[in-house]
C-alpha atoms as a PDB file:
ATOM      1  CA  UNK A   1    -118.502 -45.874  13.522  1.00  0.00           C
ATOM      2  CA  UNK A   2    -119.434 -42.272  13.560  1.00  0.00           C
ATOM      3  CA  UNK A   3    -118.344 -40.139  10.874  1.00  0.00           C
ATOM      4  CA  UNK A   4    -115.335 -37.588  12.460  1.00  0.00           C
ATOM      5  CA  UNK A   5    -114.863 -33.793  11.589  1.00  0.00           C
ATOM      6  CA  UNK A   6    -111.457 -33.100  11.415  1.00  0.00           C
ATOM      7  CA  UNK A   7    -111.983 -29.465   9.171  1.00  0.00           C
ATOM      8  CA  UNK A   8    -110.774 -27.754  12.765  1.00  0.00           C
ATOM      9  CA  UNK A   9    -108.091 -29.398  13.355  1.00  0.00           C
ATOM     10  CA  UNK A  10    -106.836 -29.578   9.669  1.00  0.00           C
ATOM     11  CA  UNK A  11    -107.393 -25.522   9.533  1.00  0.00           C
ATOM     12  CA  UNK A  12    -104.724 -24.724  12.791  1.00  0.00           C
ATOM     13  CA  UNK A  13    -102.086 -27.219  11.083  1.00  0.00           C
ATOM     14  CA  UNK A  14    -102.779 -24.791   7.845  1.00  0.00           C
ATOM     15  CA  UNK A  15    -102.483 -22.066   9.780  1.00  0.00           C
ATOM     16  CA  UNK A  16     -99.224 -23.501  11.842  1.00  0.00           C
ATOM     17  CA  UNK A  17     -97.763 -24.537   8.659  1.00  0.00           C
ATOM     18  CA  UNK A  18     -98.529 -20.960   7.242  1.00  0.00           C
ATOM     19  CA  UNK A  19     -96.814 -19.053   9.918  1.00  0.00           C
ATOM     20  CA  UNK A  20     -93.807 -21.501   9.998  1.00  0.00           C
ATOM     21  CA  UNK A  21     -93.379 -20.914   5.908  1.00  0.00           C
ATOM     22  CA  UNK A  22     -93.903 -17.030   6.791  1.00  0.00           C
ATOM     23  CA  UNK A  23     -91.141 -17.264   9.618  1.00  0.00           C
ATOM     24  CA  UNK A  24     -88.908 -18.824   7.113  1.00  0.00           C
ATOM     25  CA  UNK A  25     -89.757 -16.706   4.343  1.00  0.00           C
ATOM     26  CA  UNK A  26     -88.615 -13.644   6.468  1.00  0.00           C
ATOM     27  CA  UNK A  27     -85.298 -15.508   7.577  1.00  0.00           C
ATOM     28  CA  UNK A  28     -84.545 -15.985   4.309  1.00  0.00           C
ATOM     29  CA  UNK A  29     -84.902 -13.003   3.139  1.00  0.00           C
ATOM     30  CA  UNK A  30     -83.122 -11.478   5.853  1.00  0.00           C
ATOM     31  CA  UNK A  31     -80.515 -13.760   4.828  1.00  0.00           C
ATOM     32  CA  UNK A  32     -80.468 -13.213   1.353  1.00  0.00           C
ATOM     33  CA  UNK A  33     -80.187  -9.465   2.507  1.00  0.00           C
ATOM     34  CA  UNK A  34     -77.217 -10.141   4.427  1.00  0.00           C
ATOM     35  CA  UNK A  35     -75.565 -12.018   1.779  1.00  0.00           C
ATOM     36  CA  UNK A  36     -76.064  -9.488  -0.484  1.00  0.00           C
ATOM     37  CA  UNK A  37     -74.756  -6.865   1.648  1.00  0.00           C
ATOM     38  CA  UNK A  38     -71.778  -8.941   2.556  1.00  0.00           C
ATOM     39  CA  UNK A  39     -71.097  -8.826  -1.183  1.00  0.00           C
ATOM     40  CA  UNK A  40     -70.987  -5.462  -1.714  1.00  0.00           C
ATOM     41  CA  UNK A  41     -68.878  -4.446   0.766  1.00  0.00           C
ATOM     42  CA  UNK A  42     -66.461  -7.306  -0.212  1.00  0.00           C
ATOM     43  CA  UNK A  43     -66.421  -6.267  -3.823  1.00  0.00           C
ATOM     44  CA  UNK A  44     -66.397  -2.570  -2.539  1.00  0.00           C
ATOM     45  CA  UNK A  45     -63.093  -3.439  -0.255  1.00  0.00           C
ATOM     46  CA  UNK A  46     -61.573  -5.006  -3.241  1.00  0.00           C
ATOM     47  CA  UNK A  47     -62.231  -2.154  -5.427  1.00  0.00           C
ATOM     48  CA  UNK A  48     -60.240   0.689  -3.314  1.00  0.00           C
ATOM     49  CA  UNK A  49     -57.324   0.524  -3.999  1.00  0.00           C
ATOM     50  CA  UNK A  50     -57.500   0.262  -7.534  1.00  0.00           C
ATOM     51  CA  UNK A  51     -59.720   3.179  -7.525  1.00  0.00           C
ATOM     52  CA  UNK A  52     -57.161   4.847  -5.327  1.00  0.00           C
ATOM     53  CA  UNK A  53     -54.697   4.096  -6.586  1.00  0.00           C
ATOM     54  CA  UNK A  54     -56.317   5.312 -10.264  1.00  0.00           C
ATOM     55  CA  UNK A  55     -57.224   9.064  -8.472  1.00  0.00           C
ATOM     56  CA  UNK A  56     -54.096   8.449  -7.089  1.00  0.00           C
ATOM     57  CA  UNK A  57     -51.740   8.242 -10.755  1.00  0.00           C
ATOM     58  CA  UNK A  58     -53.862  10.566 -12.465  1.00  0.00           C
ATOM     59  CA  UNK A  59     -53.338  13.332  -9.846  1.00  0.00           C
ATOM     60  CA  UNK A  60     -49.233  12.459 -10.834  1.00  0.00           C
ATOM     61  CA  UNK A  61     -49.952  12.741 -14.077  1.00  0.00           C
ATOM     62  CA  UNK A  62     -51.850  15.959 -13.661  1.00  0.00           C
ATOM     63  CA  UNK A  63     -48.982  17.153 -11.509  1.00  0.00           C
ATOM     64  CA  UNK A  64     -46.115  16.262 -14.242  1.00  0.00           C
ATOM     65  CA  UNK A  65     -48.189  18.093 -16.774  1.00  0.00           C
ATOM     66  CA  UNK A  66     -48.370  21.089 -14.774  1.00  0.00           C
ATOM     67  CA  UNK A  67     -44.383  21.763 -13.268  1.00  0.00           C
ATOM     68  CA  UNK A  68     -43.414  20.359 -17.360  1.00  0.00           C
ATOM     69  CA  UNK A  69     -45.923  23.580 -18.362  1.00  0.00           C
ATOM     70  CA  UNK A  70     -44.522  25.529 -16.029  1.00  0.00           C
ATOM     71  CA  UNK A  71     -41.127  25.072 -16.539  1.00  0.00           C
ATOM     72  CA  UNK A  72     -41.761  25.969 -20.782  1.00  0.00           C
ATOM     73  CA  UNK A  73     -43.309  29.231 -19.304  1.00  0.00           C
ATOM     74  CA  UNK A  74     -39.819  29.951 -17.125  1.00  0.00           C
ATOM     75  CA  UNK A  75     -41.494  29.541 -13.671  1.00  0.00           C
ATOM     76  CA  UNK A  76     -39.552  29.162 -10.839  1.00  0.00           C
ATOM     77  CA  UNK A  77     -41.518  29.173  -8.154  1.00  0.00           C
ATOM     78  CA  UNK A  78     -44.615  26.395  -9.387  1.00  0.00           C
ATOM     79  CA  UNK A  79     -47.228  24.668  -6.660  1.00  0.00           C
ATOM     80  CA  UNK A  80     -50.018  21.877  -6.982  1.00  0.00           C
ATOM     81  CA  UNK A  81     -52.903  21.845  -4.607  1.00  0.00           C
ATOM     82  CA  UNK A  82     -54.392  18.734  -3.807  1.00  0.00           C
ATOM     83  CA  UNK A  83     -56.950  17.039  -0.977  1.00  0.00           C
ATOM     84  CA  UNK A  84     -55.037  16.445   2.459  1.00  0.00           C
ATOM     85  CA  UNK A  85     -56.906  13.356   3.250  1.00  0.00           C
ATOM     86  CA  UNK A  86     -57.406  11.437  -0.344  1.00  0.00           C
ATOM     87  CA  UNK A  87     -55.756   8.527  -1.829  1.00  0.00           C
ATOM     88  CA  UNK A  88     -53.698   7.517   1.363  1.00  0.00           C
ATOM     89  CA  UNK A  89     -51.590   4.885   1.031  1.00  0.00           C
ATOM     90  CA  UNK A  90     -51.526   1.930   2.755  1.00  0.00           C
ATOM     91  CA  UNK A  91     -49.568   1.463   5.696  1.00  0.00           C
ATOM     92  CA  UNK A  92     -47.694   4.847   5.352  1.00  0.00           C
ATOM     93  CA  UNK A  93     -46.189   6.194   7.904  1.00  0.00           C
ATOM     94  CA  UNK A  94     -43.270   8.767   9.026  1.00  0.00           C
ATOM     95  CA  UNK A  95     -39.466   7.090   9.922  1.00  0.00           C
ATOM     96  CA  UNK A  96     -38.653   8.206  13.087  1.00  0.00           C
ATOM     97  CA  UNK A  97     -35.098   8.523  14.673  1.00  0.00           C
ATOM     98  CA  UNK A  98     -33.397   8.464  18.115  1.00  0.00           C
ATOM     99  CA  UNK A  99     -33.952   7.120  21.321  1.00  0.00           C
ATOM    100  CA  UNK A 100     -37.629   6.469  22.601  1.00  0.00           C
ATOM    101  CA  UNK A 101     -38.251   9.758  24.221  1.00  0.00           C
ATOM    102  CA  UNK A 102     -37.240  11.861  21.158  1.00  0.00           C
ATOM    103  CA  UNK A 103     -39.436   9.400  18.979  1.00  0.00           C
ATOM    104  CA  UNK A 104     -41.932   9.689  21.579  1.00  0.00           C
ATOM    105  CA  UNK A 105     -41.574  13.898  20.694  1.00  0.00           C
ATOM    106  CA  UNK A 106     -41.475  13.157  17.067  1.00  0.00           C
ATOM    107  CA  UNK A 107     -44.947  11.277  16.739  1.00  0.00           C
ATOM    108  CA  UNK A 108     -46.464  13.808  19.096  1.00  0.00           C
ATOM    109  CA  UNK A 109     -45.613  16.696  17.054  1.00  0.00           C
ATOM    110  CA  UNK A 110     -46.189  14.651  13.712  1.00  0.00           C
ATOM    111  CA  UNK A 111     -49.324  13.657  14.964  1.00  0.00           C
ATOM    112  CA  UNK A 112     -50.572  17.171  15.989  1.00  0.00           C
ATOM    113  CA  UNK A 113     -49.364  19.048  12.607  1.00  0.00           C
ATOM    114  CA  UNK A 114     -51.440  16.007  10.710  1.00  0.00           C
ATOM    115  CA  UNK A 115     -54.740  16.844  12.406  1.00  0.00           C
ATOM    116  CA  UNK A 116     -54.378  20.693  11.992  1.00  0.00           C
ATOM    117  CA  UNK A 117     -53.783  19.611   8.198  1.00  0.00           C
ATOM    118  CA  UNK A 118     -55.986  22.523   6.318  1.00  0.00           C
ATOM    119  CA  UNK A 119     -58.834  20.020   3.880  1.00  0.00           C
ATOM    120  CA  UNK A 120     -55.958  21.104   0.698  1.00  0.00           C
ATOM    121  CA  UNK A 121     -52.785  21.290   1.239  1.00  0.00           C
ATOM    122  CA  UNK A 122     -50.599  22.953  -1.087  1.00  0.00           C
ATOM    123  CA  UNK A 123     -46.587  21.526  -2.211  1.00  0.00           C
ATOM    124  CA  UNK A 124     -44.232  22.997  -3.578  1.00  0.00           C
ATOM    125  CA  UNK A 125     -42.409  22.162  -6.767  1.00  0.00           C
ATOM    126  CA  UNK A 126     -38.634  21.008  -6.522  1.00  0.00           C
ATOM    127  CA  UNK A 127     -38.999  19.221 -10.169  1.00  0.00           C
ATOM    128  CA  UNK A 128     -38.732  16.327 -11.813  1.00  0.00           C
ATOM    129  CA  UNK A 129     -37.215  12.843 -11.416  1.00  0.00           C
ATOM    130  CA  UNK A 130     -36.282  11.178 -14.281  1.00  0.00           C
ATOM    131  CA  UNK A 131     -35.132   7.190 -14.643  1.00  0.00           C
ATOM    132  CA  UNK A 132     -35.458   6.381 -17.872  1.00  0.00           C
ATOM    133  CA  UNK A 133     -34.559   2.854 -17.176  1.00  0.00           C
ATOM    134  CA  UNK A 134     -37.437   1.891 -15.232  1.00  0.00           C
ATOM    135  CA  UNK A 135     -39.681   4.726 -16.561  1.00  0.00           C
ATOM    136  CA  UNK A 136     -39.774   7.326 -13.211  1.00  0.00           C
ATOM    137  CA  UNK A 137     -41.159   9.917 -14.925  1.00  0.00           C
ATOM    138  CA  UNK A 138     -42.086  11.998 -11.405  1.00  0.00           C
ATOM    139  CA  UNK A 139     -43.042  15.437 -10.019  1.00  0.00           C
ATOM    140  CA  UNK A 140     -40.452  15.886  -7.179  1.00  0.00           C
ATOM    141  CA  UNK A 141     -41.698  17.783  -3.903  1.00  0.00           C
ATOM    142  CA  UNK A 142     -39.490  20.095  -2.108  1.00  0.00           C
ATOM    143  CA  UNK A 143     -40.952  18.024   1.217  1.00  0.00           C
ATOM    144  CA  UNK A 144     -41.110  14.311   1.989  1.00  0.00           C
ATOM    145  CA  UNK A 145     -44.685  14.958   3.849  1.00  0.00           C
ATOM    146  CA  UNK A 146     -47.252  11.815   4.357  1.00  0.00           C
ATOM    147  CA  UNK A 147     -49.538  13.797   1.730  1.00  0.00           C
ATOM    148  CA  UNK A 148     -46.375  14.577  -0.779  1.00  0.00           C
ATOM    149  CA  UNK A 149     -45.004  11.127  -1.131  1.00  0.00           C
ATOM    150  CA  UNK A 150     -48.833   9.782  -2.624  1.00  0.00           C
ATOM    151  CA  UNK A 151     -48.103  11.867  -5.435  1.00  0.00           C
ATOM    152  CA  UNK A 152     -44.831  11.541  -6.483  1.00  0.00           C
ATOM    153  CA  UNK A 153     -41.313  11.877  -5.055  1.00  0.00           C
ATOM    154  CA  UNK A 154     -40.269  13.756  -1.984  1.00  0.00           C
ATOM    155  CA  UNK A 155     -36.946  15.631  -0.802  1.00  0.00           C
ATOM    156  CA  UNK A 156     -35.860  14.511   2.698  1.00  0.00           C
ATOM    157  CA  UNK A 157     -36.053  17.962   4.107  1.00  0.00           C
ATOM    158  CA  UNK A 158     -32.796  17.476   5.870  1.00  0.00           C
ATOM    159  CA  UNK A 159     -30.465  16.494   3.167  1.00  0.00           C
ATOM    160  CA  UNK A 160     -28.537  18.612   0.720  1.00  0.00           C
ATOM    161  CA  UNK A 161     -30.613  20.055  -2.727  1.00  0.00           C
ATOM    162  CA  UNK A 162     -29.451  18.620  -5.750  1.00  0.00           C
ATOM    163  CA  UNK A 163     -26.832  19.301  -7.343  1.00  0.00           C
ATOM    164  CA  UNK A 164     -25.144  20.371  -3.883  1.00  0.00           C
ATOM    165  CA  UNK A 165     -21.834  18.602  -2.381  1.00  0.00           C
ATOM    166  CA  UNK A 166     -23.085  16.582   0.240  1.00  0.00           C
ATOM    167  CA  UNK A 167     -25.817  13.905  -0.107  1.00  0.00           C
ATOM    168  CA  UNK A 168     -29.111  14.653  -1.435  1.00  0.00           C
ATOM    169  CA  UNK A 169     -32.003  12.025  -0.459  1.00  0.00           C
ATOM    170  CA  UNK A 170     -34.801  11.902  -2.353  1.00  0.00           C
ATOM    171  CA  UNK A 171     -38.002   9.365  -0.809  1.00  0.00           C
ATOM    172  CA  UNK A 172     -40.935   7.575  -2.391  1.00  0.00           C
ATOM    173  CA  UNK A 173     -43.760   4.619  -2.122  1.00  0.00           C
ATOM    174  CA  UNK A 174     -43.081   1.621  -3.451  1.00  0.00           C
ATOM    175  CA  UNK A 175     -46.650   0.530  -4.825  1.00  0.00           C
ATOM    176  CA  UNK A 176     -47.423  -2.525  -5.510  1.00  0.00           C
ATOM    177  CA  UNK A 177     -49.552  -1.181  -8.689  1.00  0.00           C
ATOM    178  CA  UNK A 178     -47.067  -1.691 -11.844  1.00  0.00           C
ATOM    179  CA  UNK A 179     -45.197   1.432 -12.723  1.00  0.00           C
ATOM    180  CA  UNK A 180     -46.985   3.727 -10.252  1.00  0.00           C
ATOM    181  CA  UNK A 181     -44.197   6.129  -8.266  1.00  0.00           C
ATOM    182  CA  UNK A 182     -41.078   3.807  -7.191  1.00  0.00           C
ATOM    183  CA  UNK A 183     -42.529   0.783  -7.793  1.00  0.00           C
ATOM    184  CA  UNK A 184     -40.119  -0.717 -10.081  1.00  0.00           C
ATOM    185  CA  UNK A 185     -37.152   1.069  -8.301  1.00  0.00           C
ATOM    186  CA  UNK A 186     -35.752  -2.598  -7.366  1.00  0.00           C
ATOM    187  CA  UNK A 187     -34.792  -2.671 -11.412  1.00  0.00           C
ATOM    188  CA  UNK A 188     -32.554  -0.199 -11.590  1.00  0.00           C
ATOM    189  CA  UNK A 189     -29.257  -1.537 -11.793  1.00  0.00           C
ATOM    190  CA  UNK A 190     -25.325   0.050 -11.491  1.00  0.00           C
ATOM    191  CA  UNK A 191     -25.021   1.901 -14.253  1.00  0.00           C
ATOM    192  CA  UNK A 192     -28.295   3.237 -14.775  1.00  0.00           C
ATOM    193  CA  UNK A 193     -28.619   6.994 -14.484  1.00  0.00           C
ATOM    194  CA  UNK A 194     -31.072   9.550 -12.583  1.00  0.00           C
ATOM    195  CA  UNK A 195     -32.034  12.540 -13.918  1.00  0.00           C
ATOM    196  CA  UNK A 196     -33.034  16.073 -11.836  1.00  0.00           C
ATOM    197  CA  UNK A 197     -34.657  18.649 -13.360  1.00  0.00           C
ATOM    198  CA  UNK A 198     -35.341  21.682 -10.722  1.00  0.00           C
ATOM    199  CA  UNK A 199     -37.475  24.504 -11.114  1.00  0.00           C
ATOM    200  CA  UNK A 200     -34.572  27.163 -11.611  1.00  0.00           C
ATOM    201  CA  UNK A 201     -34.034  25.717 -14.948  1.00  0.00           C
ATOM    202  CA  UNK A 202     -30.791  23.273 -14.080  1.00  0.00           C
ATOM    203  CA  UNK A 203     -30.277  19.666 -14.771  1.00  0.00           C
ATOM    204  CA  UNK A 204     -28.379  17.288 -12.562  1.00  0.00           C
ATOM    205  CA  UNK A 205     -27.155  13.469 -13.647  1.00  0.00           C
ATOM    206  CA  UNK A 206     -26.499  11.285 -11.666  1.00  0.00           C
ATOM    207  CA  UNK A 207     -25.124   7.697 -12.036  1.00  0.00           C
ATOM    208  CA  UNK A 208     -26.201   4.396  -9.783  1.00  0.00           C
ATOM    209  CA  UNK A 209     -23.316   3.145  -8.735  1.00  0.00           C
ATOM    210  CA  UNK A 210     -23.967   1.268  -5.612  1.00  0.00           C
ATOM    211  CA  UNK A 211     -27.574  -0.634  -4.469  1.00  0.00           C
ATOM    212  CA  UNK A 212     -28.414  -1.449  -0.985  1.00  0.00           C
ATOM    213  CA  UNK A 213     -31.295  -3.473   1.173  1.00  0.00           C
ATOM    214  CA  UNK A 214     -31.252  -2.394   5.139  1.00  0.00           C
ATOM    215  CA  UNK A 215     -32.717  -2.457   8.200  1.00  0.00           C
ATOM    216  CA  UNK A 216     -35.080   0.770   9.044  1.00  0.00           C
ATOM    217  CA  UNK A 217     -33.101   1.079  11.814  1.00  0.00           C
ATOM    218  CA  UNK A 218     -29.990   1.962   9.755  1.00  0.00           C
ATOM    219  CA  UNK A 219     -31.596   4.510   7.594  1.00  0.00           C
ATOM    220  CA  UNK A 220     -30.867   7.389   9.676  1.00  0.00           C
ATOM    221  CA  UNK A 221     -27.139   7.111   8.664  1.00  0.00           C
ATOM    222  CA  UNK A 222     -28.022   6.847   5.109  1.00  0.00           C
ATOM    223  CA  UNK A 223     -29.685   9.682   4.149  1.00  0.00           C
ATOM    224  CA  UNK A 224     -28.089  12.436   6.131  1.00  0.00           C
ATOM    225  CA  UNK A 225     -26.172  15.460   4.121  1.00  0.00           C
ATOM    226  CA  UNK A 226     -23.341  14.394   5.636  1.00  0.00           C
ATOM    227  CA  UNK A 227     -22.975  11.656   4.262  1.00  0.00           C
ATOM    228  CA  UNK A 228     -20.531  12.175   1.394  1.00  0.00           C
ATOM    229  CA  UNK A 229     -18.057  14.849   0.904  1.00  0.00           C
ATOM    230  CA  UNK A 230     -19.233  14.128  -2.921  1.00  0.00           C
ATOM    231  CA  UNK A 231     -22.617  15.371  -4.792  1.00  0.00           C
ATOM    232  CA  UNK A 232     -24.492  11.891  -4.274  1.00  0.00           C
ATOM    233  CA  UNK A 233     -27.841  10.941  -4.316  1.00  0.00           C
ATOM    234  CA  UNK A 234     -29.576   8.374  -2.096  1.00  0.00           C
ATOM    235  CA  UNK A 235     -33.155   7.152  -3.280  1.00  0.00           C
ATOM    236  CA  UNK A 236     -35.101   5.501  -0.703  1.00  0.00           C
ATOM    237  CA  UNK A 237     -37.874   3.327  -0.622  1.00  0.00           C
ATOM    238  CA  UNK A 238     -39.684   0.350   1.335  1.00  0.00           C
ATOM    239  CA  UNK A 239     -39.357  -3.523  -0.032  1.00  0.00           C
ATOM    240  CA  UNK A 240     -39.769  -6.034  -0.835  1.00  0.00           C
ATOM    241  CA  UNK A 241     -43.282  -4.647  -2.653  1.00  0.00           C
ATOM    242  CA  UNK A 242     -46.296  -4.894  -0.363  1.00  0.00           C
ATOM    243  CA  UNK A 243     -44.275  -6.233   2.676  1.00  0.00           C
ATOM    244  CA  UNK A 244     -42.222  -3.197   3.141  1.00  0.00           C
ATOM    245  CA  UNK A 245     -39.807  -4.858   6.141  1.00  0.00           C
ATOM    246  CA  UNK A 246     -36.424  -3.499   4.920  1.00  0.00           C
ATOM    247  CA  UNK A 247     -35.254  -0.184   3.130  1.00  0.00           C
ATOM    248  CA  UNK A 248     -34.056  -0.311  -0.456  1.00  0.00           C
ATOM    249  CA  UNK A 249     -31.603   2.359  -1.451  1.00  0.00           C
ATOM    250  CA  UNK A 250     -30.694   3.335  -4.895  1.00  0.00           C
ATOM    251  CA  UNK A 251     -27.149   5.239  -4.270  1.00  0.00           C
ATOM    252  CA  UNK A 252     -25.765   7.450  -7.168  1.00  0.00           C
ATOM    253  CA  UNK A 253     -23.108  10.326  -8.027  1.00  0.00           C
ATOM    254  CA  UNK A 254     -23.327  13.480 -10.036  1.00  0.00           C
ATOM    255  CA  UNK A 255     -21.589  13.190 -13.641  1.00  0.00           C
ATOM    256  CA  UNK A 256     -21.220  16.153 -16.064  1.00  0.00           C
ATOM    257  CA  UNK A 257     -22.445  15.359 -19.198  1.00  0.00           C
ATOM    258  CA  UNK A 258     -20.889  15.411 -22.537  1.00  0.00           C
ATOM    259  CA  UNK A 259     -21.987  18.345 -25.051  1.00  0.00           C
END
């Protein structure tokens, strides 16, 4: 039998083989790219909200430091300037009231003032917000604005001012972060008391005598100033934590202390 050359045919089943490992080489890579990728953003979209929701506390903190300052230095009219589009909070949103074509109105003109929002926006002092039992320890905004409430707690605009007859209703986030704004609201209990400190110099106490879980539905005729003929407070927030289906409200009434 003749001797065969098969060095041809063995080179083009080298070179086959090579481009096929080269074609798989790149896939993987490619792959390995992806993976990597995938990775990163997952550990990036797990790492927002903490970081958020750090900015988020020591902007609060930063804000306490300053109206507490302020206060010492006999200020009465104290603001806080901060970014109009940083450290939202998930899922917040404005409570809207009425039938559909005046919530229809409502959004529009929400909706509108929130994209003419200036890059800062700057609140305005009411106080402080003190609950010693669950360790509130809050700057307390004269408005109860989407940018307000990420910061501490807000004054529903269209309620009475502390320490007025009538009821005064006072809003915040309920963060699923321990400790951060009304978080641990759902602790208080009847009997504990609430503290206001405004920025003319007065002090208000007030007493929790009465704890409620409702329907957002009902809220409207919750937090109105008419309300109670008495000097009440109403503090409102979402729960349970994270879910935020029903209103909780923390319901108090002004005391005078003993000297």
């Amino acid at each position: 039998m003749d001797n065969l050359d098969f060095s041809n045919d063995v080179k083009k089943v080298k070179r086959v083989y090579s481009n096929k490992q080269r074609k798989n080489r790149t896939i993987n890579t490619i792959l390995t790219i992806l993976a990597i990728l995938l990775f990163v953003a997952g550990v990036v979209l797990l790492l927002i909200n903490p970081i958020q929701n750090y900015f988020r506390n020591q902007v609060t903190k930063d804000a306490v430091n300053v109206v507490e300052s302020q206060l010492a230095l006999g200020q009465t009219e104290i603001t806080y300037i901060v970014p109009a589009n940083a450290n939202v909070v998930n899922g917040e949103e404005y409570e809207f009231f009425g039938n559909s074509d005046q919530i229809a109105s409502q959004q529009a003109s929400m909706e509108e003032a929130q994209a003419n929002l200036p890059d800062e926006v700057v609140l305005n002092y009411l106080g402080i917000i003190d609950i010693e039992s669950v360790e509130v320890h809050l700057p307390l905004w004269d408005e109860s604005s989407l940018v307000a409430l990420r910061y501490g707690a807000g004054h529903y605009e269209s309620s009475v001012l502390p320490g007025q007859i009538g009821n005064c209703s006072i809003l915040g986030h309920r963060m699923t972060q321990e400790g951060s704004l009304f978080n641990r609201l759902g602790e208080v209990v009847i009997g504990d008391t609430i503290r206001i400190t405004t920025v003319d110099g007065n002090e208000y106490l007030y007493v929790v005598d009465e704890i409620l879980t409702i329907l957002p539905e009902e809220l409207e005729d919750m937090i109105g100033p008419d309300v109670s003929d008495e000097r009440q407070i109403t503090l409102v927030t979402c729960t349970p934590t994270g879910v935020g289906s029903h209103r909780l409200l923390i319901i108090g009434h002004m005391v005078e202390e003993n000297n």
